[in-house]
Protein backbone atom coordinates (compact mmCIF):
# COMPACT_ATOMS: atom_id res chain seq x y z
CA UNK A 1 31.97 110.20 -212.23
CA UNK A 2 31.32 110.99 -208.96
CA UNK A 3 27.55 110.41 -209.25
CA UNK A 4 28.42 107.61 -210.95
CA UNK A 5 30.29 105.72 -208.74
CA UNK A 6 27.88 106.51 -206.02
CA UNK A 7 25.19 105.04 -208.10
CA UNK A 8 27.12 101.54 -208.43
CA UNK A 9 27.58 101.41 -204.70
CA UNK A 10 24.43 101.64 -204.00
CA UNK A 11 23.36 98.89 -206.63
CA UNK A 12 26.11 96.70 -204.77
CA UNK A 13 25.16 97.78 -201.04
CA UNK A 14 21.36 97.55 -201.79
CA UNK A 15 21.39 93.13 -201.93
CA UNK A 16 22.84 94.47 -198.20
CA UNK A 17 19.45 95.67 -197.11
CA UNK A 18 16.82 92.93 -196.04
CA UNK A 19 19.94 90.94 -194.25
CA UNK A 20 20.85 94.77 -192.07
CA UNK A 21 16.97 95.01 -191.61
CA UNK A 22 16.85 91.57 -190.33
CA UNK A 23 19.47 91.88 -187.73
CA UNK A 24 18.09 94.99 -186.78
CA UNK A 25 14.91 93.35 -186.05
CA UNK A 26 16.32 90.18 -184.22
CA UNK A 27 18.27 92.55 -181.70
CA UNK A 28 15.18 94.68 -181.07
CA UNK A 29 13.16 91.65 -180.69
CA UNK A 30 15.67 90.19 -178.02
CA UNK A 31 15.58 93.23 -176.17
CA UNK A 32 11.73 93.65 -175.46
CA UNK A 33 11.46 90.52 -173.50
CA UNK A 34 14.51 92.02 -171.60
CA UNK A 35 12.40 95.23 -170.81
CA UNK A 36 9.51 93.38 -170.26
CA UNK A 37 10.78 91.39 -167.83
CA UNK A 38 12.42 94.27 -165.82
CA UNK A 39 11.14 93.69 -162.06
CA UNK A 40 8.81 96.65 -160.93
CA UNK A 41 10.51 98.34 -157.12
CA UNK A 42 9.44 96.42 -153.91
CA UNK A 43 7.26 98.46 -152.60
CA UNK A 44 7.63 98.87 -148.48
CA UNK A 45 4.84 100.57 -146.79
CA UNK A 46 5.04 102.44 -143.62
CA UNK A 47 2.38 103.41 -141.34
CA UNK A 48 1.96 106.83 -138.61
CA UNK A 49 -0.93 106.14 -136.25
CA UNK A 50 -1.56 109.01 -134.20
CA UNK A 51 -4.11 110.42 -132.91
CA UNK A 52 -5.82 113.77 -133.68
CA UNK A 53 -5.30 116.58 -130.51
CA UNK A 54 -7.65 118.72 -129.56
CA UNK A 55 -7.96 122.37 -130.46
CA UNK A 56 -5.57 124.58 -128.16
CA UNK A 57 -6.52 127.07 -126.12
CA UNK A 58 -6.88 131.12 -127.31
CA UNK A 59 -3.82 131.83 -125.05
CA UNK A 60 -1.82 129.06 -126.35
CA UNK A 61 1.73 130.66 -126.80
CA UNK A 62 3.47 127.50 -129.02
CA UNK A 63 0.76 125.39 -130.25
CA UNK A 64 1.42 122.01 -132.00
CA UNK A 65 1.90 121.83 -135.66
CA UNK A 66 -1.34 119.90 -137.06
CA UNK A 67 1.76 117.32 -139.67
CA UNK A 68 3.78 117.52 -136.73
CA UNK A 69 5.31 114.27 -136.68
CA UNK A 70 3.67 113.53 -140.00
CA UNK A 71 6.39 116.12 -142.02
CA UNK A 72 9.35 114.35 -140.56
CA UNK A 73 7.90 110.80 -141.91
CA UNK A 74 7.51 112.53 -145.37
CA UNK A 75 10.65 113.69 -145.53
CA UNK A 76 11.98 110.60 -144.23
CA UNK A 77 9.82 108.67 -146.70
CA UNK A 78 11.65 111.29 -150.06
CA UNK A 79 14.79 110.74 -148.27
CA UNK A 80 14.33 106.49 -148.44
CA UNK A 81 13.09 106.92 -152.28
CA UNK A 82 16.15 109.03 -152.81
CA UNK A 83 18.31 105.39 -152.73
CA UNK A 84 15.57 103.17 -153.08
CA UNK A 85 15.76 104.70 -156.92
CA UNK A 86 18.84 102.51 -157.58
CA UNK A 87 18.66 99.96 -155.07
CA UNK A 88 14.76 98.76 -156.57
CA UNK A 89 12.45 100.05 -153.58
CA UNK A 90 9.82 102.14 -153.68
CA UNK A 91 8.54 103.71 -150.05
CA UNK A 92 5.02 104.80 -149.09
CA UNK A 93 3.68 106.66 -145.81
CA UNK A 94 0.48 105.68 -144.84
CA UNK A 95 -1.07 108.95 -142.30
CA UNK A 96 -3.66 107.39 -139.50
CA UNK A 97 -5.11 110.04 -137.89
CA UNK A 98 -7.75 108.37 -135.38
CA UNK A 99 -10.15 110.28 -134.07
CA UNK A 100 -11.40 110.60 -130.54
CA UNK A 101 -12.41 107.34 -129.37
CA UNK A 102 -11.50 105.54 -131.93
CA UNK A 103 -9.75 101.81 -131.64
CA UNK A 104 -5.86 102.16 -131.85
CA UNK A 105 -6.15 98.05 -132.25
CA UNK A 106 -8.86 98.08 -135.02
CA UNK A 107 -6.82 101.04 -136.84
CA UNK A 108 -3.77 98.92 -137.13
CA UNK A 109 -5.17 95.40 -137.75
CA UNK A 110 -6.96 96.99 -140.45
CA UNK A 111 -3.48 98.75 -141.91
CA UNK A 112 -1.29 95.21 -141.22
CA UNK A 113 -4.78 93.29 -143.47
CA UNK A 114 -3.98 95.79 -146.03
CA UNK A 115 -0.13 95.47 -146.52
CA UNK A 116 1.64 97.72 -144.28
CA UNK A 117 4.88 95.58 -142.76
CA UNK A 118 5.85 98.75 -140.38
CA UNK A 119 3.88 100.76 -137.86
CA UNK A 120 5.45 104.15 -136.38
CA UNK A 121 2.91 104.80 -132.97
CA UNK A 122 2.69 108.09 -131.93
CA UNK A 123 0.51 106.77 -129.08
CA UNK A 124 0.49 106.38 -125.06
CA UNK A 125 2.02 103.49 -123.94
CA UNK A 126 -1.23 101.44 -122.68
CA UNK A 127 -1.93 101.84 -126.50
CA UNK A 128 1.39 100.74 -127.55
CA UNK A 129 1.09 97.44 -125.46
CA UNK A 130 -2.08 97.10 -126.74
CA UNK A 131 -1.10 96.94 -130.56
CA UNK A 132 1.72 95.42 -129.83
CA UNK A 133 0.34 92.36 -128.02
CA UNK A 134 -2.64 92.50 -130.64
CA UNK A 135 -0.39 92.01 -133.32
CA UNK A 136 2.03 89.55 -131.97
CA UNK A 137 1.59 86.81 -133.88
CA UNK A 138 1.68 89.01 -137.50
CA UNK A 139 4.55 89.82 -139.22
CA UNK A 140 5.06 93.00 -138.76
CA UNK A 141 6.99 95.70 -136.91
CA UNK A 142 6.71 98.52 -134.48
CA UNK A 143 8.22 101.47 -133.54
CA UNK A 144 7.08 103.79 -130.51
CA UNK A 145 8.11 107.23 -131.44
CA UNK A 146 6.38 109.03 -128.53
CA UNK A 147 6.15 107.41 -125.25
CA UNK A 148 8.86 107.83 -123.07
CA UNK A 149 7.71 105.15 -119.84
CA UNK A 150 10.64 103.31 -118.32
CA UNK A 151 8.15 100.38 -118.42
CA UNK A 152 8.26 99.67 -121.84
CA UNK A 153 11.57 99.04 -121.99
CA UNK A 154 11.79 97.26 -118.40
CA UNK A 155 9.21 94.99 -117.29
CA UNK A 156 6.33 95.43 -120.14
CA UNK A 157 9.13 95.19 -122.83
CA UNK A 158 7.90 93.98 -126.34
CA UNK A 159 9.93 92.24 -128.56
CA UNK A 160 8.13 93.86 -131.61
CA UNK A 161 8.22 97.55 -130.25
CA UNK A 162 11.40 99.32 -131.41
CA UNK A 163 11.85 102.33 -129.22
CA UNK A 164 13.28 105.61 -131.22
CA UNK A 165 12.21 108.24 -128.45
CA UNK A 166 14.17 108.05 -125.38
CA UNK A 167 12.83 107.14 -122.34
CA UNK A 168 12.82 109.06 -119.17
CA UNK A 169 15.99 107.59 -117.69
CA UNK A 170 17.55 108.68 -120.43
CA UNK A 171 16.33 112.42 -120.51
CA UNK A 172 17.12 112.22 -116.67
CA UNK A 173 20.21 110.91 -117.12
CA UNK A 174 21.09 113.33 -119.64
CA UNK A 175 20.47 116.48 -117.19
CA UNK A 176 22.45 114.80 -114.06
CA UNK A 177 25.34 114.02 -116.13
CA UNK A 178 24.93 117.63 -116.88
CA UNK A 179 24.64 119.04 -113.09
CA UNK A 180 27.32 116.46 -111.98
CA UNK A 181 29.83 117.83 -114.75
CA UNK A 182 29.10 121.27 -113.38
CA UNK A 183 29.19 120.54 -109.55
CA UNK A 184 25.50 121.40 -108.87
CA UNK A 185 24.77 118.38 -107.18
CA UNK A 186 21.97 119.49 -104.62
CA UNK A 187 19.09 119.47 -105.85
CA UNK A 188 15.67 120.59 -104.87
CA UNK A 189 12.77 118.69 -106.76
CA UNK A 190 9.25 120.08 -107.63
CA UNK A 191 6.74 117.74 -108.13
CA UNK A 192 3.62 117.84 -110.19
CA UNK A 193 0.51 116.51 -109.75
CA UNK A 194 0.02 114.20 -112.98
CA UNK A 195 1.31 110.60 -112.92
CA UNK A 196 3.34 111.53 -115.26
CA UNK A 197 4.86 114.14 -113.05
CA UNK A 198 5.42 111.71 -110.69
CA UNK A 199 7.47 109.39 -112.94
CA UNK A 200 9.80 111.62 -114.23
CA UNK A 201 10.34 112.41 -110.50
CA UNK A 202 11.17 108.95 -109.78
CA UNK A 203 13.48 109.14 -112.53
CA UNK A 204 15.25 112.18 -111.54
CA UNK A 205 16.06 110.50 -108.10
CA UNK A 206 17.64 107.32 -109.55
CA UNK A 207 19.76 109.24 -112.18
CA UNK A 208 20.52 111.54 -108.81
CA UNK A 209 22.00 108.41 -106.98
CA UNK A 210 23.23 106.83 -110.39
CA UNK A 211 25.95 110.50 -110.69
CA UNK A 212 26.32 111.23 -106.93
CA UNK A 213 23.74 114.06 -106.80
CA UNK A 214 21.78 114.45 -103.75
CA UNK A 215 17.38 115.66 -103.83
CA UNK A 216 18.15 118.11 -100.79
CA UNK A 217 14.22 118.83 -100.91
CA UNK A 218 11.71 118.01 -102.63
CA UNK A 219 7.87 119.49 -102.43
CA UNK A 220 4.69 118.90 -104.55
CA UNK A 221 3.08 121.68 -106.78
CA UNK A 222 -0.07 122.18 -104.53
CA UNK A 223 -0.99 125.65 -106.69
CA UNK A 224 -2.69 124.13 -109.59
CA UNK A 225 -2.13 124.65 -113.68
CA UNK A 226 -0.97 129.01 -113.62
CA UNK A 227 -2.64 130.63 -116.65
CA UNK A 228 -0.67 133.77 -118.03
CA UNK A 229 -2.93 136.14 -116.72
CA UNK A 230 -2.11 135.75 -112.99
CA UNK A 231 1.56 137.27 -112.63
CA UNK A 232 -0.53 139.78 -110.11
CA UNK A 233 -2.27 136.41 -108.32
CA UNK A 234 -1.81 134.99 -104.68
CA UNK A 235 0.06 132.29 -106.32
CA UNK A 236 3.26 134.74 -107.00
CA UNK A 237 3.56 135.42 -103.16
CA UNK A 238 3.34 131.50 -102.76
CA UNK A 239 5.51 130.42 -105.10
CA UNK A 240 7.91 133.03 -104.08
CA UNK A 241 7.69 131.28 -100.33
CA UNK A 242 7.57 127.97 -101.68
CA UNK A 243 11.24 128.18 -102.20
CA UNK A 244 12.47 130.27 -99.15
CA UNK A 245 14.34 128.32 -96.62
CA UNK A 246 15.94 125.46 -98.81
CA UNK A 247 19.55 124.86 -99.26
CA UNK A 248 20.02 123.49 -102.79
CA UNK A 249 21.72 124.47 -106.35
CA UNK A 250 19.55 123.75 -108.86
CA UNK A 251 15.71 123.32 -108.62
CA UNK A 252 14.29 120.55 -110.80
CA UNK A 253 11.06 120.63 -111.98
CA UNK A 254 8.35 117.40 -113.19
CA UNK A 255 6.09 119.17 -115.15
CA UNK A 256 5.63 117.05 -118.37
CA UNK A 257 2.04 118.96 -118.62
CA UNK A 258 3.48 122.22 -118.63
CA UNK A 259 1.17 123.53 -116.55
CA UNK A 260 3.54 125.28 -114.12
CA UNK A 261 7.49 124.45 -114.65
CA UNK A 262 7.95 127.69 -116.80
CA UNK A 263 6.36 129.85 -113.81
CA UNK A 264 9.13 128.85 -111.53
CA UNK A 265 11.93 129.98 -113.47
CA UNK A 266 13.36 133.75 -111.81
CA UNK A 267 10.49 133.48 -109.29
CA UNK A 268 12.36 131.36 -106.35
CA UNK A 269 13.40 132.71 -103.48
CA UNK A 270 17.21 133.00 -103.92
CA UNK A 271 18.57 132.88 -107.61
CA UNK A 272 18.99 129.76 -109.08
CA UNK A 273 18.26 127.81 -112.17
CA UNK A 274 15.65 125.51 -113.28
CA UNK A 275 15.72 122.48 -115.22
CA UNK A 276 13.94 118.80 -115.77
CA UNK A 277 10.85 119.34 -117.98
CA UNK A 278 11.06 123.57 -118.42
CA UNK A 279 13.79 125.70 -118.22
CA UNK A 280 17.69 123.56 -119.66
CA UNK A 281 15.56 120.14 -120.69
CA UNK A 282 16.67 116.94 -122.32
CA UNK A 283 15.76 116.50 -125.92
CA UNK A 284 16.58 114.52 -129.28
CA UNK A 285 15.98 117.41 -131.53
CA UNK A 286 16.18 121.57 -131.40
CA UNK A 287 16.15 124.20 -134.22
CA UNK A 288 19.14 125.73 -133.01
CA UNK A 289 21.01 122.29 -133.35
CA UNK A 290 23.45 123.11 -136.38
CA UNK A 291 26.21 120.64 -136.17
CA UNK A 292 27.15 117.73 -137.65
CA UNK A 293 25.44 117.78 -140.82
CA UNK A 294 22.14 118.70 -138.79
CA UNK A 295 22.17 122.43 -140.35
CA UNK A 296 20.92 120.61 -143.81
CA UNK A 297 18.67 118.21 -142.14
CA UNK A 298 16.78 121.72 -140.64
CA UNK A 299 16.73 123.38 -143.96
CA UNK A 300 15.29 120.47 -146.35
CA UNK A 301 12.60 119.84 -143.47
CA UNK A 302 12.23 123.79 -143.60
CA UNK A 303 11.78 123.77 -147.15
CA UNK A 304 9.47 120.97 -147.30
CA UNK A 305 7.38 121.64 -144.15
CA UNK A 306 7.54 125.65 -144.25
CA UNK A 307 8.38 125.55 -140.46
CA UNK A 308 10.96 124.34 -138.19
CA UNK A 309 11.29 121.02 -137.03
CA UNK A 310 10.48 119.72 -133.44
CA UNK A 311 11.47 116.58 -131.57
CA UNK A 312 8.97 114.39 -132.58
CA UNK A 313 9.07 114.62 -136.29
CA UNK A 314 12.86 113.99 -135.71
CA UNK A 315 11.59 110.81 -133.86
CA UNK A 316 9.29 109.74 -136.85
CA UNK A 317 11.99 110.56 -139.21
CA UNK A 318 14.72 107.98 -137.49
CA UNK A 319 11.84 105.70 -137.02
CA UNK A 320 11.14 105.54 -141.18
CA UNK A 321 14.92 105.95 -142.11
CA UNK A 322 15.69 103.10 -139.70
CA UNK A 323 13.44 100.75 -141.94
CA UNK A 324 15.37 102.36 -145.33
CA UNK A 325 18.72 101.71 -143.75
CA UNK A 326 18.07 98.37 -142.81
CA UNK A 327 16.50 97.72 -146.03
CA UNK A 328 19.32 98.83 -148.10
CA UNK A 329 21.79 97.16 -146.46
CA UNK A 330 19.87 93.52 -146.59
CA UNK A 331 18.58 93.84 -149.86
CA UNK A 332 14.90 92.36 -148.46
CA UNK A 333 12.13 94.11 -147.60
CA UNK A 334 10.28 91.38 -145.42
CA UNK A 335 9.34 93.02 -142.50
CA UNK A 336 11.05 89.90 -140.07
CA UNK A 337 14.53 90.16 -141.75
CA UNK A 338 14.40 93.88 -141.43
CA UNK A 339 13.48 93.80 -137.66
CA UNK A 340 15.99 91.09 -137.31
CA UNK A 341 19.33 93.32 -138.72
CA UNK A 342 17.79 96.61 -137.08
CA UNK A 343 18.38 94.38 -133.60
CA UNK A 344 21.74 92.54 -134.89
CA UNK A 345 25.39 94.99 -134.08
CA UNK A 346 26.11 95.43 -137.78
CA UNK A 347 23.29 98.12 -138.18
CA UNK A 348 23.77 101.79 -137.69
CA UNK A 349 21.93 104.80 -138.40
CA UNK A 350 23.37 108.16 -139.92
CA UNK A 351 21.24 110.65 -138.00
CA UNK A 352 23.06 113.96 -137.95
CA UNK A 353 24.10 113.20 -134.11
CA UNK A 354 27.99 112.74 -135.02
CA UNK A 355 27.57 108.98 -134.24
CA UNK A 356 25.92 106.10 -135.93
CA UNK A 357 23.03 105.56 -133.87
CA UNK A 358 22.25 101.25 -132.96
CA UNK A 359 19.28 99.83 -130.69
CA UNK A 360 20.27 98.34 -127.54
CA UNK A 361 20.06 94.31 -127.91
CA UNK A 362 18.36 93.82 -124.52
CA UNK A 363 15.55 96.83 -124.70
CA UNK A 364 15.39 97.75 -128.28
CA UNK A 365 15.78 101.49 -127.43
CA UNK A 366 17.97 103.39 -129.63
CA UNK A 367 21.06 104.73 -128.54
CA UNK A 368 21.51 108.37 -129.10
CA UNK A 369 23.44 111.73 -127.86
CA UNK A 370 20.72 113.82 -126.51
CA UNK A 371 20.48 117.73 -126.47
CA UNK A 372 20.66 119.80 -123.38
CA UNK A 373 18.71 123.56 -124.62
CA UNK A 374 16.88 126.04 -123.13
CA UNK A 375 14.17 127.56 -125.27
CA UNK A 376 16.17 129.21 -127.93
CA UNK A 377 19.44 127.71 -127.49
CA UNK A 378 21.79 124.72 -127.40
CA UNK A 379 23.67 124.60 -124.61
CA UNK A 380 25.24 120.79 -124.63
CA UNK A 381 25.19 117.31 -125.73
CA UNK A 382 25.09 114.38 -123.69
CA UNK A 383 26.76 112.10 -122.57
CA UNK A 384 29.24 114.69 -121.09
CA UNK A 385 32.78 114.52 -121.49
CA UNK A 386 34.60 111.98 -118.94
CA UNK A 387 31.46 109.23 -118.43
CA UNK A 388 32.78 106.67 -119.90
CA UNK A 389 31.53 102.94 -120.50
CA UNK A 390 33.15 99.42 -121.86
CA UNK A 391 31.13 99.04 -124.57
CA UNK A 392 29.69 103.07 -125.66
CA UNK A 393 29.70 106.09 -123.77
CA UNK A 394 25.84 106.37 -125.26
CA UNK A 395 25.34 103.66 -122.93
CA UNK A 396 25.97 105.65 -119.65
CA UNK A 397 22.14 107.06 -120.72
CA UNK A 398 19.45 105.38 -119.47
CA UNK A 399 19.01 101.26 -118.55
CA UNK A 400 22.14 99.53 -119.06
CA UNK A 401 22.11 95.92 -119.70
CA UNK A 402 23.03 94.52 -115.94
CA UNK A 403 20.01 97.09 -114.92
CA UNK A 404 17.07 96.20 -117.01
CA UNK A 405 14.05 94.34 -115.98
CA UNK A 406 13.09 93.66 -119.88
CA UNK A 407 12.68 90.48 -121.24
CA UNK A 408 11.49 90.29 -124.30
CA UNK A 409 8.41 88.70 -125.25
């Protein structure tokens, strides 16, 4: 009976079949068009010209990563395709590498002809200017993640040139708030003989009248770059008297080559400490930096990189993630719209600093706490506690808006 009965249903279902198979059909056949039509990711690409360094020396007791730089934009680059997954972007790093002598200019005309909406420079600043100017007129935009002149965000300002690293008045600044909030406010300053040496210099003495500090003396380096072999040299005896007879607190050192700040340290004349460019320095980014979600940050770039991460692929990472936070929060991925909201007050960048990070409206330099370390440790974050400002304490760092000479161009 049971067979039976099973039998006669299926002679009364079976008339059933071709109309089932037919709406089967119809909905699959609506739905392929649907798939179809499914928009591929917009793809943003991203650019890191830098140029290759030369070999170090034998003796060289820290030498320069050959990614470095290049890691943090990777893992800046995963970390945009992380969201970009659901919000339809796809991101792509594009490495330049230029060789000696090569064109900067050429190198990124020829990246902008092929695509590329967003250049991160790891370049000098005459090479910055020079891009920048170069590609004025092209939709595209800039970010200088190495060069730390005042000019470029006073009087040779771009208004394509986003600025992620901070700029000497800022690292300056950084280090007086520092002394002033410890009451070490004489200050004898060394002097190197690089123009580079120079500028810092000339920054240390405005952030010195900026926090009441007073340059009690100040001398040039006259002994030349030390190598490691001459603890035993003339030079120890000179360096020794080189300090003797000064009345200071803290001796502060503009030595951006390193080519004698570290020497200094525990060889003055009476004991004191030693900071600017060796000894406690200003910094965005330190291995022993832990807090504020920062502790993960250092172990995916770890894991990725097999080594630990330095300040300037912290600097390329902000300058990529910038571009992925801007672009998720606009929803367009045309490189004008983008630069456009990164300059506007409603953007802010997570950055494992405890603050969302913004870019000043009248420089385009991004606001940020900086580090004070020494070589293996963190030892504070500015700005200090008690400098206050109207609008953001990260403002009390570097050119404030009454103060700059920039206008952009």
């Amino acid at each position: 009976m049971v067979l039976l009965h099973s039998r006669q249903s299926l002679r009364v279902c079976r008339p059933f079949f071709p109309l089932l198979l037919s709406i089967i059909v119809a909905i699959a056949g609506a739905s392929l068009p649907a798939l179809a039509q499914t928009p591929q990711p917009a793809e943003i690409r991203i650019a890191l010209i830098t140029r290759q360094q030369p070999l170090p020396p034998l003796y060289e007791f820290d030498p320069v990563p050959e990614d470095e730089g290049i890691a943090g934009g990777r893992l800046a680059v995963r970390d945009n395709n992380t969201t970009g997954q659901f919000t339809g972007h796809r991101y792509a790093l594009e490495e330049e590498t230029l060789e000696e002598g090569q064109d900067a200019v050429a190198a990124a005309r020829s990246l902008v002809a092929r695509g590329v909406g967003f250049l991160a420079v790891n370049l000098p600043a005459d090479e910055i200017l020079a891009i920048a100017d170069a590609l004025k007129s092209e939709n595209v935009v800039l970010f200088n993640v190495r060069a730390t002149d005042d000019r470029l965000r006073g009087a040779d300002c771009r208004s394509n040139v986003f600025h992620v690293v901070p700029n000497r008045a800022m690292l300056t600044d950084a280090l007086a708030q520092f002394l002033a909030f410890k009451r070490w406010r004489r200050l004898f300053l060394v002097v190197g003989p690089q123009p580079g040496d120079k500028l810092y210099a000339e920054a240390v003495k405005r952030s010195a009248r900026k926090f009441g500090l007073v340059v009690a003396a100040e001398k040039p380096w006259e002994f030349g770059p030390l190598a490691r072999a001459k603890a035993d040299s003339p030079t120890t005896a000179g360096a020794l008297t080189f300090t003797q007879n000064l009345d200071y607190d803290i001796a502060v050192v503009a030595d951006e080559a390193g080519d004698f700040g570290d020497y200094l340290a525990y060889r003055t004349w009476d004991p004191r400490l030693v900071v600017g460019t060796q000894g406690l320095t200003a910094t965005t980014w330190h291995p022993t930096f832990e807090v504020w979600g920062a502790a993960q940050a250092q172990t995916r770039f770890r894991r990725t990189a097999d080594r630990l991460m330095r300040p300037l692929d912290y600097q390329v990472w902000m300058a990529v993630r910038a571009i992925g936070e801007a672009v998720t929060q606009t929803k367009a991925a045309d490189p004008g719209a983008v630069g456009q909201f990164i300059r506007s007050a409603e953007f802010g960048l997570p950055a494992y600093k405890g603050v969302s990070l913004s870019f000043r409206p009248w420089d385009q330099q991004l606001r940020q706490p900086l580090l004070l370390v020494q070589p293996r440790f963190l030892v504070s974050v500015a700005p200090e506690q008690g400098f206050l400002h109207q609008r953001t304490p990260l403002d009390t760092l570097g050119f404030d808006q009454p103060e700059t000479a920039c206008k952009l161009q």
